[in-house]
Protein backbone atom coordinates (compact mmCIF):
# COMPACT_ATOMS: atom_id res chain seq x y z
CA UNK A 1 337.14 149.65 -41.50
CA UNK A 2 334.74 147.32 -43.36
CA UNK A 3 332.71 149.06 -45.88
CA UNK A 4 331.71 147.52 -48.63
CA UNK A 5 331.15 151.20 -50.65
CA UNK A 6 332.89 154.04 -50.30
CA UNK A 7 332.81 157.57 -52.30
CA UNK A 8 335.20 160.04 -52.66
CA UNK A 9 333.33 163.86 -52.70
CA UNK A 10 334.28 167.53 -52.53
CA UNK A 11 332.08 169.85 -50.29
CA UNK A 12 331.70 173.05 -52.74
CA UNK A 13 329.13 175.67 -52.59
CA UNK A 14 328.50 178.32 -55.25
CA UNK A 15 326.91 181.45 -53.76
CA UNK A 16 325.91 179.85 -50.38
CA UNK A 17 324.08 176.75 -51.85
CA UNK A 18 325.78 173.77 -51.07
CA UNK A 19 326.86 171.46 -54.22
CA UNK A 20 328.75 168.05 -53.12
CA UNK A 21 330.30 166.77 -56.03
CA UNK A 22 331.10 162.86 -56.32
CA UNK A 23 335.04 162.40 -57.81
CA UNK A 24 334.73 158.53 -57.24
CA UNK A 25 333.31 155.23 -56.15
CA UNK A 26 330.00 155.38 -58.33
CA UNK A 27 328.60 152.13 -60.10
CA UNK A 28 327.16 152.02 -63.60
CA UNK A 29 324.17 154.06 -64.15
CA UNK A 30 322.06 152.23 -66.72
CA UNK A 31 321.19 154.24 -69.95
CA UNK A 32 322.12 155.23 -73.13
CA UNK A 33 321.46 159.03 -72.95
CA UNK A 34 321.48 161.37 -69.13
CA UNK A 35 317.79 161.39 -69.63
CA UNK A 36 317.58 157.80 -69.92
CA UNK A 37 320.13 157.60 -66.77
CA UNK A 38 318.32 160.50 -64.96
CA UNK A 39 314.72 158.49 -65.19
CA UNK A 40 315.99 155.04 -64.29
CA UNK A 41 317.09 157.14 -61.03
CA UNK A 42 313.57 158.29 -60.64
CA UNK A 43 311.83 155.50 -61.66
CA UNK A 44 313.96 152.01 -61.42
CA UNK A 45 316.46 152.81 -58.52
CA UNK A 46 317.47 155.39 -56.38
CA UNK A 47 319.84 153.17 -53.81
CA UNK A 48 322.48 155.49 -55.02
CA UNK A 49 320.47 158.88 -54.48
CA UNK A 50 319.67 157.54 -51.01
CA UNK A 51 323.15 156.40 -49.95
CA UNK A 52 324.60 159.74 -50.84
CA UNK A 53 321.74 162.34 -49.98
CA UNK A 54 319.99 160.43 -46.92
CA UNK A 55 320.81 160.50 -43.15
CA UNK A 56 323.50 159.72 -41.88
CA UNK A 57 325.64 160.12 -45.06
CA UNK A 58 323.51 163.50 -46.28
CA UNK A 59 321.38 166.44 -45.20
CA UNK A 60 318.21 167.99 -47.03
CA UNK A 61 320.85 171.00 -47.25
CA UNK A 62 322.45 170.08 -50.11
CA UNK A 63 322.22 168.66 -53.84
CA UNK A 64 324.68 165.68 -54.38
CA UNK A 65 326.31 165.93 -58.15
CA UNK A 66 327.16 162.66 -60.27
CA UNK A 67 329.78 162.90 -62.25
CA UNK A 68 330.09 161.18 -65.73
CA UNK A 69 332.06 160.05 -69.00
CA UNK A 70 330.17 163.03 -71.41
CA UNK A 71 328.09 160.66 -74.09
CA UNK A 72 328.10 164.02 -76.40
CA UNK A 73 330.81 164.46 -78.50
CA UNK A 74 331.00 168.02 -77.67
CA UNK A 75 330.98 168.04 -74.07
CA UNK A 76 333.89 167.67 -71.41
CA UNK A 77 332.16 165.64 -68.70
CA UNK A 78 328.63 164.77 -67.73
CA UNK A 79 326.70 165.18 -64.84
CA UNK A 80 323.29 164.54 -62.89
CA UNK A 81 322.22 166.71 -60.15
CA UNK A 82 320.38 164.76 -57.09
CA UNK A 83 317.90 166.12 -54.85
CA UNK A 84 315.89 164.44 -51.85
CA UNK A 85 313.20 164.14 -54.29
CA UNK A 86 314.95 162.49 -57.28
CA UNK A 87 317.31 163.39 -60.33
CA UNK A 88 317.30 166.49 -62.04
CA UNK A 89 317.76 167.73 -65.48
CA UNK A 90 319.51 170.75 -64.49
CA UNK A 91 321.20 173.24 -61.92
CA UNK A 92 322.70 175.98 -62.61
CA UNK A 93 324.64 176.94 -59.20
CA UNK A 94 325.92 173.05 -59.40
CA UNK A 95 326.75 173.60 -63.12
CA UNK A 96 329.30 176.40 -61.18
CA UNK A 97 330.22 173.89 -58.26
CA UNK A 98 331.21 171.17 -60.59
CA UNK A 99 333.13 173.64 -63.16
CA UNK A 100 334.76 174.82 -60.09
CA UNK A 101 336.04 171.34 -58.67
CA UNK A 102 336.69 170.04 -62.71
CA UNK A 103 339.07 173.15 -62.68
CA UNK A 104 340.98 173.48 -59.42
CA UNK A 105 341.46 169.88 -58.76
CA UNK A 106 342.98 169.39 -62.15
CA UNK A 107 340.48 167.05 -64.01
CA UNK A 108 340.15 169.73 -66.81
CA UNK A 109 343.23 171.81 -67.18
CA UNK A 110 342.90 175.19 -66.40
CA UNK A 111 344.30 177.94 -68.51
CA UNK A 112 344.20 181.57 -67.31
CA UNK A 113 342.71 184.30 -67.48
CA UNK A 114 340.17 182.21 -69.28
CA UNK A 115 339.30 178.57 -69.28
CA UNK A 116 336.55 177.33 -71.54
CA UNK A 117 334.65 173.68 -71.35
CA UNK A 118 331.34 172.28 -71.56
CA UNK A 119 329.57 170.48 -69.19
CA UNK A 120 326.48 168.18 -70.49
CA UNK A 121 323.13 167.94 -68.45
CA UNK A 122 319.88 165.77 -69.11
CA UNK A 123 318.75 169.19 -69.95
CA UNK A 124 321.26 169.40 -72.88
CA UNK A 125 324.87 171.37 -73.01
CA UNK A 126 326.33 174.26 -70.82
CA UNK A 127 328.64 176.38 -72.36
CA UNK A 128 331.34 177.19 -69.56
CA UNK A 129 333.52 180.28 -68.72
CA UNK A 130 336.06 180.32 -65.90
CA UNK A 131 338.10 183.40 -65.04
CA UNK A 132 340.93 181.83 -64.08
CA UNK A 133 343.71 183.33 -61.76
CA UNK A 134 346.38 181.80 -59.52
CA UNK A 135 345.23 178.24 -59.48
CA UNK A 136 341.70 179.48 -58.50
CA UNK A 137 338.41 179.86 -60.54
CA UNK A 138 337.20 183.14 -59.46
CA UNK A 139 333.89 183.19 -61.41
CA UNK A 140 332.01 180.93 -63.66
CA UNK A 141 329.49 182.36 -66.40
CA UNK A 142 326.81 179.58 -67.74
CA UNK A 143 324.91 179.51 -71.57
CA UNK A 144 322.37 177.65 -70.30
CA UNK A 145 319.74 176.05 -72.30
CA UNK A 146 316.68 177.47 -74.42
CA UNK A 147 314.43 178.84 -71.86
CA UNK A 148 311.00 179.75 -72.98
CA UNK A 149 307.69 180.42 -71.43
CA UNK A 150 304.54 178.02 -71.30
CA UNK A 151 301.94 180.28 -69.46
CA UNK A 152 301.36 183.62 -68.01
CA UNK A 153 299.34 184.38 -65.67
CA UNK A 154 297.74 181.18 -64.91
CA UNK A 155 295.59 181.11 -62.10
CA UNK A 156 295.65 177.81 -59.84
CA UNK A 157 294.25 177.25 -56.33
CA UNK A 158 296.06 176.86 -53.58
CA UNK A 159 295.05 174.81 -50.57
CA UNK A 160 294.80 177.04 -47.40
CA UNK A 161 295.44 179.98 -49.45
CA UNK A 162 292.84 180.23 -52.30
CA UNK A 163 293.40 181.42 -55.80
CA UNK A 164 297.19 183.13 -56.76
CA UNK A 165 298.26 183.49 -60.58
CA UNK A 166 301.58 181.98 -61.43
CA UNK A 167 303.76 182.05 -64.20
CA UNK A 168 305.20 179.00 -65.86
CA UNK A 169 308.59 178.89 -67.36
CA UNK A 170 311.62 176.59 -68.24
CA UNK A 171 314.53 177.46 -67.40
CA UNK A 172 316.45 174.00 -67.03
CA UNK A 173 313.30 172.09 -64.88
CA UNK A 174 309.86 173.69 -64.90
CA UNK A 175 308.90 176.27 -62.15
CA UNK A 176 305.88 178.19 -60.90
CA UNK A 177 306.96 181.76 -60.86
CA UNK A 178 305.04 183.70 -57.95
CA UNK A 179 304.69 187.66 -57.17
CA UNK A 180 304.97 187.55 -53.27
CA UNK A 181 302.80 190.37 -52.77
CA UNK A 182 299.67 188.20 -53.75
CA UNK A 183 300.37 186.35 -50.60
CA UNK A 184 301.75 189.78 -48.41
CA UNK A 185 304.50 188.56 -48.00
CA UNK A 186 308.91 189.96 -48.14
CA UNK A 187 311.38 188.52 -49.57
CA UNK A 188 313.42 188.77 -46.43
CA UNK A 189 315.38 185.72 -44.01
CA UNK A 190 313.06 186.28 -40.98
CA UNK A 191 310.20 184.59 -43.61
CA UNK A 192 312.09 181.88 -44.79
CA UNK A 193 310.45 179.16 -42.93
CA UNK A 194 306.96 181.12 -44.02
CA UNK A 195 308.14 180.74 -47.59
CA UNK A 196 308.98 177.68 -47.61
CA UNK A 197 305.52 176.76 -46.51
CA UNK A 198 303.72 178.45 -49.02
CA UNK A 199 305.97 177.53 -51.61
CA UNK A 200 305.79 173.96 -51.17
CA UNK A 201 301.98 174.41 -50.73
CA UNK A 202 301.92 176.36 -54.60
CA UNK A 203 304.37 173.79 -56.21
CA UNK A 204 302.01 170.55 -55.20
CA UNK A 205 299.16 172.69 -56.48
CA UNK A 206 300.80 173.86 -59.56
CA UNK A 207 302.44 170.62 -60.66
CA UNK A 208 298.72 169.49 -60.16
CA UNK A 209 296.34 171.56 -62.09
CA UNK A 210 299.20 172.50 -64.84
CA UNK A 211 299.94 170.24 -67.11
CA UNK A 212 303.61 170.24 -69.25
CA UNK A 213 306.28 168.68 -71.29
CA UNK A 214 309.23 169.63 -72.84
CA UNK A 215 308.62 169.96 -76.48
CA UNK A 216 312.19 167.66 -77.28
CA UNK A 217 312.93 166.55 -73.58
CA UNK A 218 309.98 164.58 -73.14
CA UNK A 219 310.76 162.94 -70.33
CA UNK A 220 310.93 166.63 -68.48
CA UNK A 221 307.42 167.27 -67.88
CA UNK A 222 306.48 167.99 -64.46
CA UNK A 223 306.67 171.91 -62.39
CA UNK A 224 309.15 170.71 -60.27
CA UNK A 225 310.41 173.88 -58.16
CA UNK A 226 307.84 177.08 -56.50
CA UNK A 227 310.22 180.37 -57.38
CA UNK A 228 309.20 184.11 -55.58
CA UNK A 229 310.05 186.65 -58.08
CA UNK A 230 310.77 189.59 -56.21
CA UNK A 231 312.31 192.54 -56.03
CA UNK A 232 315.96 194.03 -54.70
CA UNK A 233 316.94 197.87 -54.28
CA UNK A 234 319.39 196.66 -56.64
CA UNK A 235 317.90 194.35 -59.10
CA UNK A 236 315.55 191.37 -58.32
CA UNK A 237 315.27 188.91 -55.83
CA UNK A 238 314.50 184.91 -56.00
CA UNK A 239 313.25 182.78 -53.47
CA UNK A 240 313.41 179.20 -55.00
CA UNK A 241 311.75 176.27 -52.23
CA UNK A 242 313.43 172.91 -52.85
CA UNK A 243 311.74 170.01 -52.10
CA UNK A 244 311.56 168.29 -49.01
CA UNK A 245 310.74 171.87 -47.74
CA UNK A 246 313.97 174.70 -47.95
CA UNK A 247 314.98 177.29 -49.21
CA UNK A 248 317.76 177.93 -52.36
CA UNK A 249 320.47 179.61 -50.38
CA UNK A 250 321.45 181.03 -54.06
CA UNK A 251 319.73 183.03 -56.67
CA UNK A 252 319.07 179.56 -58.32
CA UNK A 253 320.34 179.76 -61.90
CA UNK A 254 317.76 177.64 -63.78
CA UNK A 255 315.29 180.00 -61.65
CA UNK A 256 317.13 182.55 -62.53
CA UNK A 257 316.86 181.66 -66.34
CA UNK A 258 313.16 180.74 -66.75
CA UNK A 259 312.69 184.53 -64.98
CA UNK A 260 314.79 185.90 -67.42
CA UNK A 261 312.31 184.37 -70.22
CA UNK A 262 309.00 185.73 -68.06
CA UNK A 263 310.78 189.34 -68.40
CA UNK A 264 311.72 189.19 -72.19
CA UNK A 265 307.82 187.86 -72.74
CA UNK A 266 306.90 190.73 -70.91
CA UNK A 267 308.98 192.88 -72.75
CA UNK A 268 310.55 194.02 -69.27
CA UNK A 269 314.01 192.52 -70.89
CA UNK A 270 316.16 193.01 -74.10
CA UNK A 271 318.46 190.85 -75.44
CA UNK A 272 322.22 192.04 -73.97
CA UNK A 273 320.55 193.73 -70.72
CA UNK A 274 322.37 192.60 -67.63
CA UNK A 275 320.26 192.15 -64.43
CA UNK A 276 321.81 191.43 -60.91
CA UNK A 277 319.33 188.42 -59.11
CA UNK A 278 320.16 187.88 -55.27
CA UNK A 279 319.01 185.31 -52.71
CA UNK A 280 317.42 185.47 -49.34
CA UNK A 281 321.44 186.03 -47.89
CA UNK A 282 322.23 188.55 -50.63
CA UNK A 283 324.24 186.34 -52.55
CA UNK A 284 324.13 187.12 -56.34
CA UNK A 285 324.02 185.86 -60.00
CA UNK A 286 324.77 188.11 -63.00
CA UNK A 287 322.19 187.29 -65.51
CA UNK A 288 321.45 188.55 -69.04
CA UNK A 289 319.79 187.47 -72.64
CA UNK A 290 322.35 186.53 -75.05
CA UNK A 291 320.01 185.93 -77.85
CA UNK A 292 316.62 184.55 -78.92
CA UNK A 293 316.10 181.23 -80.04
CA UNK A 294 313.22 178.91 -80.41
CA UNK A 295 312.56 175.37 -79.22
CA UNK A 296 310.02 173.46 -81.24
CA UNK A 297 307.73 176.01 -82.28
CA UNK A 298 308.11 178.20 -79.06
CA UNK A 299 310.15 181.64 -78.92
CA UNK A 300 312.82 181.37 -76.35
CA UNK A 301 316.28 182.68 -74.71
CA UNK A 302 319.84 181.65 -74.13
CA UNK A 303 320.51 182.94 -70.85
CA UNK A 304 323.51 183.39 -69.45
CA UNK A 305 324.16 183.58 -65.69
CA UNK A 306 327.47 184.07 -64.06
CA UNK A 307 328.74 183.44 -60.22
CA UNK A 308 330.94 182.21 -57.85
CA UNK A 309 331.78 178.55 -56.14
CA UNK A 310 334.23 177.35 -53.57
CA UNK A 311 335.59 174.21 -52.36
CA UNK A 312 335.23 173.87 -48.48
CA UNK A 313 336.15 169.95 -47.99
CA UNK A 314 337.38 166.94 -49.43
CA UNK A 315 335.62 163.94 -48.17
CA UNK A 316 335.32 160.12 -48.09
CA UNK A 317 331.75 158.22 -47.08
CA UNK A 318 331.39 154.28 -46.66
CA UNK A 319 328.61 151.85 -45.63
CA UNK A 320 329.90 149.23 -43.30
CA UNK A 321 327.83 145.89 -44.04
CA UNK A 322 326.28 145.76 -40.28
CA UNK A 323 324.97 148.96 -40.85
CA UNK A 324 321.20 148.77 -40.03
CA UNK A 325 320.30 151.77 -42.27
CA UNK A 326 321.87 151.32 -45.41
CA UNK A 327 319.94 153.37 -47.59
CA UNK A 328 319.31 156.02 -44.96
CA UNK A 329 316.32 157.95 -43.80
CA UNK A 330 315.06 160.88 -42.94
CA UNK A 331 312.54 162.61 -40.78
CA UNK A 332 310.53 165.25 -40.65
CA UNK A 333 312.19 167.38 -37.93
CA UNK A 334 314.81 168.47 -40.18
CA UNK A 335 313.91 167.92 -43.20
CA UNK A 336 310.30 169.49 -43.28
CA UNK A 337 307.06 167.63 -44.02
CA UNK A 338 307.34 167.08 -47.18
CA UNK A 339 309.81 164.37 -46.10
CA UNK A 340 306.54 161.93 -45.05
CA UNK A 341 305.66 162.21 -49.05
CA UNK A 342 309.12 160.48 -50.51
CA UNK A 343 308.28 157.18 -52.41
CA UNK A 344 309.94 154.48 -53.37
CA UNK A 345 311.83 155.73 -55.67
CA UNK A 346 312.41 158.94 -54.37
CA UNK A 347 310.16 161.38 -55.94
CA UNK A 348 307.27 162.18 -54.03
């Protein structure tokens, strides 16, 4: 073989949403801070985002996680989620896929029952811990960031659909939180491709008539992510749509948190109440307040969500220098039609 790049990657998933997580073969990401490294992504060069997440290398099925020295004192290792549309500040089911490959391939030691480490975002640090038992991380429970709530009830207008009210939340990223039964529609599989739709349809309207910015992050300020809040005969039910046009195969955890804010401003949640959020396939995060904080000037939460991951492959991906697609592509068969609106730089 002749490639002139190769990367070395394990195929995890943490409650049915796939995670790849790069071990090796990344170049220097320029920047001082992960937000600084996170926009230069967005903004300066996504070569790398395209090599690993495009066709024939990647699938709009997945996120691809970056793995990094930690710049914090504090934290363990570093990492940057990527998504066909650009970096992100935060995930919370790849926050469980990296823990999970960290621990069982050895990069962090594991120590059982309980193995604690810290895991540093552009969003700012995750507190990590790992039950621990025979060599295998059998659950991972996330402190994830200050999550607060910028608007309730906001009404936008949605092309093809008219006007909805959403609610705005961070929980991680920005999302547009959405009752379903405005639109008539169930949380169920057989609507998934209706969902995604509609959710694609509310983020582009949302992210344009709603206007926000992290009060410290400022470099976070766009709703990047359309989240149905529903309900479950057991506890609640979140549909997140992920840009180019799918659907969260998990609960989503920063979904999951900014939710968990909407219910405490609501007073529908106390601090130390545990709530059970599925998926569309009934997978499942265990979510609760751990305490109030503020950010800024704003009241907020710590939430702190807990699931599962699992390593399915180990895998190796090259370029060879004839190839005629270096970068990759993609088209809107598979990936939806939000594929047509990826720039330059990735984000749409």
């Amino acid at each position: 073989m002749r490639w002139n790049r190769m990367v070395s990657a394990l195929g995890v998933h943490a409650e049915g949403e796939i995670g790849r997580v790069i071990t090796g073969g990344l170049p220097p990401i320029p920047g001082r801070t992960l937000l600084e490294k996170m926009h230069h992504i967005n903004t300066a060069d996504d070569r790398l985002l395209r090599f690993l997440l495009f066709e024939p290398r990647g699938a709009a099925q997945m996120t691809v996680n970056v793995l990094l020295p930690a710049i914090h004192p504090d934290a363990d290792v570093a990492f940057i989620p990527l998504q066909p549309d650009g970096a992100h500040a935060l995930s919370g089911s790849n926050c469980m896929c990296v823990a999970t490959a960290l621990l069982e391939t050895g990069v962090v030691p594991m120590r059982e029952p309980e193995t604690r480490l810290v895991l540093e975002t552009p969003s700012g640090l995750i507190q990590v811990s790992a039950q621990c038992k025979d060599g295998k991380c059998q659950r991972v429970s996330l402190e994830m960031v200050p999550s607060f709530v910028e608007h309730l009830d906001y009404p936008i207008d949605v092309p093809g659909v008219g006007r909805i009210t959403v609610d705005v939340a961070f929980g991680g990223c920005y999302f547009a939180l959405v009752d379903p039964r405005q639109l008539g529609l169930a949380l169920d599989r057989t609507e998934a491709r209706r969902l995604v739709e509609l959710g694609a349809a509310i983020q582009q309207a949302a992210a344009a008539q709603i206007a926000v910015r992290h009060p410290v992050l400022q470099q976070v300020s766009e709703i990047e992510y359309a989240l149905f809040a529903g309900s479950h005969s057991d506890g609640f039910r979140n549909c997140n749509i992920i840009f180019p046009g799918r659907v969260d195969r998990s609960p989503c955890g920063t979904g999951s948190a900014a939710r968990l804010a909407v219910m405490h401003a609501r007073g529908l949640l106390d601090v130390g109440e545990d709530v059970v959020m599925y998926s569309l396939i009934d997978s499942r995060f265990d979510c609760q307040i751990a305490r109030t904080t503020q950010v800024a000037s704003r009241a907020a939460v710590v939430p702190r969500i807990s699931g599962r991951a699992w390593i399915y492959s180990m895998e190796q991906y090259g370029r060879d220098p004839d190839d005629p697609y270096p970068d990759g592509y993609v088209l809107a068969d598979t990936w939806g039609p939000g594929a047509t609106r990826i720039g330059a730089h990735g984000r749409p």
